[in-house]
N, C-alpha and C. Protein backbone atom coordinates (compact mmCIF):
# COMPACT_ATOMS: atom_id res chain seq x y z
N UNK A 1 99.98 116.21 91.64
CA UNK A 1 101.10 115.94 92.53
C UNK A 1 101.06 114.51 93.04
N UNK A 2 100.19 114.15 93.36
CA UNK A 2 100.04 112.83 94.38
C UNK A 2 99.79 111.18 92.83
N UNK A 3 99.54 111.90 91.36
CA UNK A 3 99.25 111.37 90.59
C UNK A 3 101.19 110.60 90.13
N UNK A 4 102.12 111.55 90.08
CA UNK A 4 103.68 112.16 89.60
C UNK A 4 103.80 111.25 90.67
N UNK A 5 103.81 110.99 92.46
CA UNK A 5 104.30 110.32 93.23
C UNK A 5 104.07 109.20 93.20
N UNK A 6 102.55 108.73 92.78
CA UNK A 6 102.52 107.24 92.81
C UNK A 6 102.78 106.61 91.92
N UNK A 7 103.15 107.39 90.16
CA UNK A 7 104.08 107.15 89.58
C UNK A 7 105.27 106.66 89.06
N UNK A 8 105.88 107.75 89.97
CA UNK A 8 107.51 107.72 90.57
C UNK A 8 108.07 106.42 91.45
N UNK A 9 106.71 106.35 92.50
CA UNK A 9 106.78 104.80 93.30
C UNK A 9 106.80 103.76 92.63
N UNK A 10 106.06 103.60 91.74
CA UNK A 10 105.29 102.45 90.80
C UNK A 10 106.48 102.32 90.13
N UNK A 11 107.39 103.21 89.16
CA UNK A 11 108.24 102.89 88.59
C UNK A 11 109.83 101.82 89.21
N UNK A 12 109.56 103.31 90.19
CA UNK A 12 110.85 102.94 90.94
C UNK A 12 110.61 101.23 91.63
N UNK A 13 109.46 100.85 92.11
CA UNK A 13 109.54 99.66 92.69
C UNK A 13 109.41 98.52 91.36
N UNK A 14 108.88 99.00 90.46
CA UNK A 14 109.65 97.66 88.96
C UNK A 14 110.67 97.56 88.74
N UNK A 15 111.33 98.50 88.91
CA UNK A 15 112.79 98.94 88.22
C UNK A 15 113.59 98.04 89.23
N UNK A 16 113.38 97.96 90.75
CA UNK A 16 114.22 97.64 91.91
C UNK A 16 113.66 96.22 92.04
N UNK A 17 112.60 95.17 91.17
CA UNK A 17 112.11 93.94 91.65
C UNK A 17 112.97 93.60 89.98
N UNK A 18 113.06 94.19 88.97
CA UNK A 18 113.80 93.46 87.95
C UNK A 18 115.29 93.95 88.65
N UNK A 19 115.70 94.40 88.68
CA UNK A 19 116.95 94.51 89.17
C UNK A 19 117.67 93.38 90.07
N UNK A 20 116.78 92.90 91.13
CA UNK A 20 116.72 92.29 92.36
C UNK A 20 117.04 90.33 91.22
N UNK A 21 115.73 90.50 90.60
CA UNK A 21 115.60 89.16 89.87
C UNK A 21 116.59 88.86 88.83
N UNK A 22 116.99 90.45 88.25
CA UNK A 22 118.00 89.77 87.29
C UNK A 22 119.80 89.73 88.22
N UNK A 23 119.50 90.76 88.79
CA UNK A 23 121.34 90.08 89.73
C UNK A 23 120.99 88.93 90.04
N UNK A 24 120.47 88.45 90.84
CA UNK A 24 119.91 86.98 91.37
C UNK A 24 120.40 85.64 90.28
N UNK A 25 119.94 86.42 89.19
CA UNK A 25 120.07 85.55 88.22
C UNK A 25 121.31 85.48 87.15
N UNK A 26 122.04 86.48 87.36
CA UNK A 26 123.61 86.40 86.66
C UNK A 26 124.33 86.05 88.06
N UNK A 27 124.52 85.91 89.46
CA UNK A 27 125.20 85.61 90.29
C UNK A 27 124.56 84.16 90.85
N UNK A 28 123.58 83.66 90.43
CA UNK A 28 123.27 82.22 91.16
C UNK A 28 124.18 81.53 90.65
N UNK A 29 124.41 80.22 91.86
CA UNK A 29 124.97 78.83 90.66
C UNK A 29 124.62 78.22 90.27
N UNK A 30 124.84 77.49 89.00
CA UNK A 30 124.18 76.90 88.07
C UNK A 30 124.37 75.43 88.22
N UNK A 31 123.70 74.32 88.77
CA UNK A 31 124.19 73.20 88.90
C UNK A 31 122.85 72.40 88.50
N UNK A 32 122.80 71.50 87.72
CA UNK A 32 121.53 70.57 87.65
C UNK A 32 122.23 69.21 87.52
N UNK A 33 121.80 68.15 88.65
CA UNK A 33 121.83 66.97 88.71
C UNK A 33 120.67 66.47 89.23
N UNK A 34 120.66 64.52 89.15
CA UNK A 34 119.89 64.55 89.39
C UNK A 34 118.79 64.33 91.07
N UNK A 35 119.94 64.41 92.06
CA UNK A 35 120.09 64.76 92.91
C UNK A 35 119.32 65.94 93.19
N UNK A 36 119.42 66.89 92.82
CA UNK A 36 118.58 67.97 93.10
C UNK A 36 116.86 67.85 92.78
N UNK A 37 116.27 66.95 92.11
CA UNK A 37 115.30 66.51 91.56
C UNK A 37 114.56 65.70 92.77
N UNK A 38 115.22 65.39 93.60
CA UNK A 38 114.93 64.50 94.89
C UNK A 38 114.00 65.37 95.91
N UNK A 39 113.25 64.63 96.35
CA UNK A 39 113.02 64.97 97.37
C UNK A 39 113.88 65.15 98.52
N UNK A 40 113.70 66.30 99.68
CA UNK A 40 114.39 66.62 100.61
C UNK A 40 113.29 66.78 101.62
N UNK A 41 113.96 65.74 102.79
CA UNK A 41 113.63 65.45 104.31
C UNK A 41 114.49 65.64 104.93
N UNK A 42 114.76 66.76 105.46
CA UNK A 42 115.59 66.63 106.79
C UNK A 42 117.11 66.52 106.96
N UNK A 43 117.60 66.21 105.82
CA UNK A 43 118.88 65.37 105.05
C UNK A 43 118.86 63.69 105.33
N UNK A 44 117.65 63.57 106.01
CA UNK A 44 117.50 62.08 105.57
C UNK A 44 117.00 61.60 103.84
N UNK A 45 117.63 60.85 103.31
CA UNK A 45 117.47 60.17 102.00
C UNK A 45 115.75 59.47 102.07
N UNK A 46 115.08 59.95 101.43
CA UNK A 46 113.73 58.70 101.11
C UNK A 46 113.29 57.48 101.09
N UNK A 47 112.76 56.67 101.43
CA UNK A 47 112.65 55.57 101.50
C UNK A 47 110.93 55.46 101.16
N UNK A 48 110.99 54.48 99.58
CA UNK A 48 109.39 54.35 99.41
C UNK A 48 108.91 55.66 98.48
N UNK A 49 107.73 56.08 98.37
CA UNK A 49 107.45 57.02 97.16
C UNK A 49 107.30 58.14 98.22
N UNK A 50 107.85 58.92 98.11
CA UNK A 50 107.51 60.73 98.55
C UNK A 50 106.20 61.18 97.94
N UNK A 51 105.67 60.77 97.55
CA UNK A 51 103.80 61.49 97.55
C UNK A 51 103.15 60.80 97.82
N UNK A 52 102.71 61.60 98.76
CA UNK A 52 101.59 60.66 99.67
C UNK A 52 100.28 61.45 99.63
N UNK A 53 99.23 60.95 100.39
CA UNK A 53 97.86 61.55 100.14
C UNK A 53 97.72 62.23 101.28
N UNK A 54 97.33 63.13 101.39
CA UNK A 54 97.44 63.87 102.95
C UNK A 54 95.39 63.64 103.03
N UNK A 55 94.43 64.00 104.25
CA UNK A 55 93.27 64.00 104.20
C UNK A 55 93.46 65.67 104.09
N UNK A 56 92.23 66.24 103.35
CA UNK A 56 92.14 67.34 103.13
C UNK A 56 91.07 68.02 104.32
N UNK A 57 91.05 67.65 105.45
CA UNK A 57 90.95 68.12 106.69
C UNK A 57 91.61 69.02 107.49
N UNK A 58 92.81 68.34 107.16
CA UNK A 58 94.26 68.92 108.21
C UNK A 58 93.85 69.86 107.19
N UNK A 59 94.04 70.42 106.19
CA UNK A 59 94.30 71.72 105.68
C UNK A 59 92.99 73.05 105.78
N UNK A 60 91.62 72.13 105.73
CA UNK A 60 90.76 72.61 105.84
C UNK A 60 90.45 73.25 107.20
N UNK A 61 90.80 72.61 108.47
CA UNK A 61 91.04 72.75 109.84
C UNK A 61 91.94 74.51 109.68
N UNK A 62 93.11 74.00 109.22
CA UNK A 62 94.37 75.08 109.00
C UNK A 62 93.93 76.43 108.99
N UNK A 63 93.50 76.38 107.35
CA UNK A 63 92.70 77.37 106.78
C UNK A 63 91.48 78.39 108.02
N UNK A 64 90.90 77.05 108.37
CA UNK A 64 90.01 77.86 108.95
C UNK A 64 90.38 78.72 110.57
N UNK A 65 91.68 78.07 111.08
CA UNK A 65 92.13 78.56 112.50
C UNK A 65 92.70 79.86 111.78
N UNK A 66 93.76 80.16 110.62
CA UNK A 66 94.00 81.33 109.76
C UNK A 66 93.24 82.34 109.85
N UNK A 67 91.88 81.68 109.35
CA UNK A 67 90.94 82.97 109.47
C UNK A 67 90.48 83.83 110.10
N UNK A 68 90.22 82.26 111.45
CA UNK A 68 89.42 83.36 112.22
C UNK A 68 90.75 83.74 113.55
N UNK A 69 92.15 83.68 113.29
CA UNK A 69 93.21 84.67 113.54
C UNK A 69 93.49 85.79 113.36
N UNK A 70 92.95 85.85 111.74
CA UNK A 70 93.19 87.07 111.56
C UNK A 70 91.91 88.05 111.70
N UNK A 71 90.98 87.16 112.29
CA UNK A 71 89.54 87.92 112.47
C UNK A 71 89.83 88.81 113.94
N UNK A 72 90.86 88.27 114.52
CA UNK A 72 91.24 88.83 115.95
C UNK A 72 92.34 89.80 115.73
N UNK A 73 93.26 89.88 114.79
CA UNK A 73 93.58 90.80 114.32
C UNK A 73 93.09 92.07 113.82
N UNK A 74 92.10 91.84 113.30
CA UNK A 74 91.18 93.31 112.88
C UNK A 74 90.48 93.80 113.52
N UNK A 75 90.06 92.98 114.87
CA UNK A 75 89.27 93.24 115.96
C UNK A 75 90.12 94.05 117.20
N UNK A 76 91.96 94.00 116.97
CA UNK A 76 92.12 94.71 117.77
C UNK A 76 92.33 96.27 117.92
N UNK A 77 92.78 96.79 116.44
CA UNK A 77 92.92 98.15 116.33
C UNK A 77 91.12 99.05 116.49
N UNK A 78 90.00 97.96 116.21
CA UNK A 78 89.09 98.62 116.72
C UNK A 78 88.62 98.85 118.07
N UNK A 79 89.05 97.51 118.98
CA UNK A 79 89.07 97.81 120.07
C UNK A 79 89.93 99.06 120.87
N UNK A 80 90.55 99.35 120.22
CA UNK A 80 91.73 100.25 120.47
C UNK A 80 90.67 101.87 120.56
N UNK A 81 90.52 102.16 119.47
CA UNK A 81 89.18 102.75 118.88
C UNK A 81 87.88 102.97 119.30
N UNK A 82 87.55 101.79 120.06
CA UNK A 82 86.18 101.98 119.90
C UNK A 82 85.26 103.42 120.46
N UNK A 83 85.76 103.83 121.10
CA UNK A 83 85.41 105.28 121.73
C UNK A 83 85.18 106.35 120.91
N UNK A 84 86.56 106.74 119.74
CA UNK A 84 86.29 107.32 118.98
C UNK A 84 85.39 106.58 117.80
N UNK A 85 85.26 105.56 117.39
CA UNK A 85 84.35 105.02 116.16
C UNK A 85 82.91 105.25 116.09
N UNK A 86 82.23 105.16 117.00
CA UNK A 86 81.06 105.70 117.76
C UNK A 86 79.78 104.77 117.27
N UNK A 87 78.79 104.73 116.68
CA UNK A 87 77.73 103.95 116.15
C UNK A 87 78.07 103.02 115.40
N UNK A 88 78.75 104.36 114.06
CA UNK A 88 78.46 104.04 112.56
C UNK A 88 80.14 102.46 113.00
N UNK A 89 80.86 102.40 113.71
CA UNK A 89 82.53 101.78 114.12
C UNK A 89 81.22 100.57 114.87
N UNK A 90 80.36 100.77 115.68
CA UNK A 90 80.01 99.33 116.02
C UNK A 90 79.38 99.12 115.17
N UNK A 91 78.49 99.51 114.08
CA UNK A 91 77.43 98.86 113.21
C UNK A 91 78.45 97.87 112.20
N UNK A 92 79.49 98.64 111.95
CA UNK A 92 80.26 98.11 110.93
C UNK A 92 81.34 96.74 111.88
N UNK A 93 81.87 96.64 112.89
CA UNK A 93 81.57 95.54 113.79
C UNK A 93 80.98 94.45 113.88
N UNK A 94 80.21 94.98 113.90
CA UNK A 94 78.94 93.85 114.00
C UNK A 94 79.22 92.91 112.35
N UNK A 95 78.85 93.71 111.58
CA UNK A 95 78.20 93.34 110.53
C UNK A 95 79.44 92.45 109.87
N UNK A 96 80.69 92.78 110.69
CA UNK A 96 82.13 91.73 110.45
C UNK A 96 81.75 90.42 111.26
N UNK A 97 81.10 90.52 112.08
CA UNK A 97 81.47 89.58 113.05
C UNK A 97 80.25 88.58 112.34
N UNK A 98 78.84 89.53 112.14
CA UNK A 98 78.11 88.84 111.34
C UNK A 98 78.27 87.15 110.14
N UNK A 99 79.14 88.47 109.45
CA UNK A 99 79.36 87.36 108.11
C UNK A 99 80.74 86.28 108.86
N UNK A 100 81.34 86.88 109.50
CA UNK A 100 82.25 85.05 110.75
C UNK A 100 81.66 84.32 111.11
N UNK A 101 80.51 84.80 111.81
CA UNK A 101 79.62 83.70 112.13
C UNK A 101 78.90 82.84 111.47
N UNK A 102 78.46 83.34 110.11
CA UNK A 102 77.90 82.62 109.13
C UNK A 102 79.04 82.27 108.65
N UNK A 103 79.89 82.14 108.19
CA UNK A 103 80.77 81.20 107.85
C UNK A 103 81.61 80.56 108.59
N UNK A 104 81.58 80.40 110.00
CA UNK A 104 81.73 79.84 111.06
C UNK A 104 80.96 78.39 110.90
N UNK A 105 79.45 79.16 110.79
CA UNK A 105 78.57 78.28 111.31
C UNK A 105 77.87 77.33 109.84
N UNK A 106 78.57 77.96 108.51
CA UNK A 106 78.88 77.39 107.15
C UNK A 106 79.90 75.68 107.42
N UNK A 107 80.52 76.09 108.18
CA UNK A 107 81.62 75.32 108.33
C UNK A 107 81.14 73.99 109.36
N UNK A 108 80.30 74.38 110.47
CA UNK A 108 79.93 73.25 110.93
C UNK A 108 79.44 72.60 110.70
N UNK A 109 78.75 73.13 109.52
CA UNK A 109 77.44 72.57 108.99
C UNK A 109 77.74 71.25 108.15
N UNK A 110 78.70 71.96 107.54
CA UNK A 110 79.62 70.89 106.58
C UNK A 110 80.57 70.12 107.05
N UNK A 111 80.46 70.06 108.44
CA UNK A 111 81.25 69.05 109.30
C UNK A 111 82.59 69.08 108.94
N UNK A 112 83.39 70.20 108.75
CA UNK A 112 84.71 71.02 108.74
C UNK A 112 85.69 71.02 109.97
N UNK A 113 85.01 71.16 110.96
CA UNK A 113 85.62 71.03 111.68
C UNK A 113 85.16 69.80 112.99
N UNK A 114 85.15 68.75 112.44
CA UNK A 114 84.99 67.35 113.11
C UNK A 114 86.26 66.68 112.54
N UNK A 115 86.50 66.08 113.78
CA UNK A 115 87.58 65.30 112.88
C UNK A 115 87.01 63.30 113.09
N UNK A 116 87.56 62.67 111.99
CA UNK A 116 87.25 61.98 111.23
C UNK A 116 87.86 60.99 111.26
């Protein structure tokens, strides 16, 4: 039974992502100039070369505020919990918070989060 449903799901959600991609694609408009090839700011026009070098800090910084966001995210439905989770809910806790900290402390190490 539960084999027939996830099936039935599986099908039905290919069937509804080609569907989706191919209307998309007999109703778009079709325009190529070379205008469209441009870079877009703002509807301000460019001035000078549009690729630039960014420091791979800012992203590394990014990445890492991401993470440990969503490390507070998973931390709240257990807090929610924690009463019923009982030992085995803090051991497994821990052992999250564990491996954050080592890669927390991965990160300082490698002077990740200094800025420069």
């Amino acid at each position: 039974m539960n084999l027939t449903l996830f099936v039935v799901v599986l099908i039905t959600a290919i069937v509804l992502v080609v569907a989706a991609l191919g209307i998309a694609r007999l109703i778009s408009p079709r325009s190529y100039n070379k205008q469209k090839g441009e870079a877009y700011e703002c509807g301000v026009p460019t001035r000078g070369k549009s690729w630039m070098q960014f420091k791979a800090g800012y992203y590394l910084f990014a990445i890492l505020f991401l993470m440990f966001d969503v490390e507070t995210v998973f931390l709240y439905p257990w807090a929610v919990t924690v009463q019923d989770a009982g030992i085995d809910g803090l051991l497994n806790v821990l052992f999250f918070m564990l491996v954050l900290i080592l890669g927390l402390a991965y990160a300082w190490k490698k002077g990740a989060l200094e800025w420069k």
